[in-house]
Protein backbone atom coordinates (compact mmCIF):
# COMPACT_ATOMS: atom_id res chain seq x y z
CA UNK A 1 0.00 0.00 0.00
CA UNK A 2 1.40 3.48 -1.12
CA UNK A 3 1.98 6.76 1.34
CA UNK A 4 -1.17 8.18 -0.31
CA UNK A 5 -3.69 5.57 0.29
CA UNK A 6 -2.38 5.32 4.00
CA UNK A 7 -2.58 8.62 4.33
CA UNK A 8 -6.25 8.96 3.03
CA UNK A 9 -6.91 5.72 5.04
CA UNK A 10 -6.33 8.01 8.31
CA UNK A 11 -7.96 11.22 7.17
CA UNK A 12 -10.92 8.72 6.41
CA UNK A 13 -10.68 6.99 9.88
CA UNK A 14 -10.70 10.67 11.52
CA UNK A 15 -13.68 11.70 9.80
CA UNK A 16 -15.79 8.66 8.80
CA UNK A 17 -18.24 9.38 11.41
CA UNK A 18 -18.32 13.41 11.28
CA UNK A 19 -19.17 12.59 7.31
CA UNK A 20 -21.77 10.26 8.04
CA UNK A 21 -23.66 12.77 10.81
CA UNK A 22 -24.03 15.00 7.52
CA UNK A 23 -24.06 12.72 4.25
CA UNK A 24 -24.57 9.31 4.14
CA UNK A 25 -23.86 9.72 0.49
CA UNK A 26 -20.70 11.56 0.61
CA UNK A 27 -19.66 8.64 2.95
CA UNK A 28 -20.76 6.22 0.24
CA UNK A 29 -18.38 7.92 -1.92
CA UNK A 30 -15.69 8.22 -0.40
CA UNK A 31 -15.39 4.65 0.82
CA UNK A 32 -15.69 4.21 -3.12
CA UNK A 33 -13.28 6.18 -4.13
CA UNK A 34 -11.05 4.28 -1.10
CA UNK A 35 -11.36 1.30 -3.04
CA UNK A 36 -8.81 2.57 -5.44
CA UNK A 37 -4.90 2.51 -5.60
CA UNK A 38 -3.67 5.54 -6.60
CA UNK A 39 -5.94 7.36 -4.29
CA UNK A 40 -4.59 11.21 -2.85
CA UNK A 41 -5.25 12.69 -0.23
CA UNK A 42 -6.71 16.10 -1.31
CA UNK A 43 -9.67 14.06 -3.10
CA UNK A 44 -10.75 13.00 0.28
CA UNK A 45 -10.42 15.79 1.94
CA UNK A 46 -12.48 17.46 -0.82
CA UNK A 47 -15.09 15.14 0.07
CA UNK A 48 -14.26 15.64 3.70
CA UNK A 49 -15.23 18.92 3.58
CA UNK A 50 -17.92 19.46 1.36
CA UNK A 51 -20.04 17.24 3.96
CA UNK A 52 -18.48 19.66 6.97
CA UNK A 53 -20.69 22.76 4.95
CA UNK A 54 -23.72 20.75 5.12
CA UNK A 55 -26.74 21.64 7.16
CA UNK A 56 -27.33 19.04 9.85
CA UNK A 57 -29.82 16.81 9.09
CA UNK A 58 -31.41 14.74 11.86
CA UNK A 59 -32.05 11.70 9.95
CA UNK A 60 -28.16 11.69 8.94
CA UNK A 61 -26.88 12.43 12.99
CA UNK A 62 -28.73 9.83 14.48
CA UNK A 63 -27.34 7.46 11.76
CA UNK A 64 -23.84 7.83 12.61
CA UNK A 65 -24.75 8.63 16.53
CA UNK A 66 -26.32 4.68 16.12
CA UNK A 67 -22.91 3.95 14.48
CA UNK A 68 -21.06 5.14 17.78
CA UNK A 69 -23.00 3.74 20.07
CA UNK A 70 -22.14 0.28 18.26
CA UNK A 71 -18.85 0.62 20.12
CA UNK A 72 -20.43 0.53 23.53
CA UNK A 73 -23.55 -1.72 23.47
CA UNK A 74 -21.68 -5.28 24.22
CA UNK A 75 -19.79 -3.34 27.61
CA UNK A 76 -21.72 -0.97 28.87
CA UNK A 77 -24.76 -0.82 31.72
CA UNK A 78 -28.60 -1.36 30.93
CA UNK A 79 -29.27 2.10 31.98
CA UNK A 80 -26.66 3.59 29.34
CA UNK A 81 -28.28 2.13 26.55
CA UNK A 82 -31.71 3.36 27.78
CA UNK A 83 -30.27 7.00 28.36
CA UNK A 84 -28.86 7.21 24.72
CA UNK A 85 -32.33 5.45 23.02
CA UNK A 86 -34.14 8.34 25.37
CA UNK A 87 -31.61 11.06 23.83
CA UNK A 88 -32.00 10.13 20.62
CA UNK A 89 -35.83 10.60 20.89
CA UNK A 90 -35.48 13.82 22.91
CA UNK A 91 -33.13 15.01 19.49
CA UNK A 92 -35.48 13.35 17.01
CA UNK A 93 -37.99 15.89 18.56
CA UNK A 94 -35.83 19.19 18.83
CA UNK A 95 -35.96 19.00 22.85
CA UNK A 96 -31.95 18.44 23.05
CA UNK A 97 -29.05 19.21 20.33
CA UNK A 98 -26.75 16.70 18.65
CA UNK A 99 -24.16 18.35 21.27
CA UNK A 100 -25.62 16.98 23.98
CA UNK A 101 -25.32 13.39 22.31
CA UNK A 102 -22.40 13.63 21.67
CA UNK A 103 -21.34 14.39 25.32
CA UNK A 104 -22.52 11.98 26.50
CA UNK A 105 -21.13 9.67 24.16
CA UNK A 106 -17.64 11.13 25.43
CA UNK A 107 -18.73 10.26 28.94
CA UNK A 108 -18.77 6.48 27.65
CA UNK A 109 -15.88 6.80 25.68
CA UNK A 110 -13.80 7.88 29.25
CA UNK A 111 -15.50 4.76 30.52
CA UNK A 112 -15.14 2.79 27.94
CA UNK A 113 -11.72 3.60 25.99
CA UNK A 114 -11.79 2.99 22.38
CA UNK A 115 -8.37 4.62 20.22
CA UNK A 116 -10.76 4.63 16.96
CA UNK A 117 -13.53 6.52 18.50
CA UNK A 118 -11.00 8.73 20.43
CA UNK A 119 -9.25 9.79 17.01
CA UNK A 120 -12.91 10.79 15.75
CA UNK A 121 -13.45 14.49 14.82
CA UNK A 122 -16.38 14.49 15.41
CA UNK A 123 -15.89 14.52 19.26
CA UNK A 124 -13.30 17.09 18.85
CA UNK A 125 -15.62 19.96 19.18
CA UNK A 126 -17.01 18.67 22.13
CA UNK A 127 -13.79 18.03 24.64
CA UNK A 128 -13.28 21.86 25.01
């Protein structure tokens, strides 16, 4: 594997899941465009961040918020599971933001380490 794919590998890994909260189709293509050899890194990070500009679309955050919580439904509590179903309904409804989610996700993630989730941007906002 070349410098450029492994490269573009990483940016993906960094970003699949900030992509996904805004463009399940933009992640679609870019795990496409993956798929090839002589892949560079700008042409991801095109990608990248033409789904950063979009507006945030419920239907797309709760997808990759789902996605996250993958990471933590074999190891953690009864009650944690319950608290993110119940925050994804409160957010589904406009009573809480995607913030809020996502914070609590973090909470987990302290809990429950994971270095993939940890290198996610789109918790990088939310640690400050």
């Amino acid at each position: 594997m070349n410098d450029n794919k492994k490269i573009s590998q990483k940016l993906w890994a960094q970003n699949k899941y900030l992509v996904l909260s805004k463009s399940q189709k933009i992640y679609k293509d870019i795990r496409e465009l993956l798929k090839k050899e002589d892949i560079a890194p700008d042409e991801v990070q095109l990608l990248i961040d033409q789904a950063i500009k979009l507006e945030e679309n419920p239907k797309e955050v709760i997808n990759s918020l789902q996605h996250i919580w993958g990471y933590f439904k074999n190891c953690a509590e009864k009650n944690a599971k319950e608290n993110f179903l119940n925050m994804i309904e409160l957010y589904k409804y406009g009573k809480i933001n995607k913030k809020e989610i996502l914070i609590y996700l973090l909470t987990l993630l302290k809990k429950y380490p994971n270095k993939y989730l940890e290198d996610s941007n789109i918790f990088k906002e939310e640690e400050n």
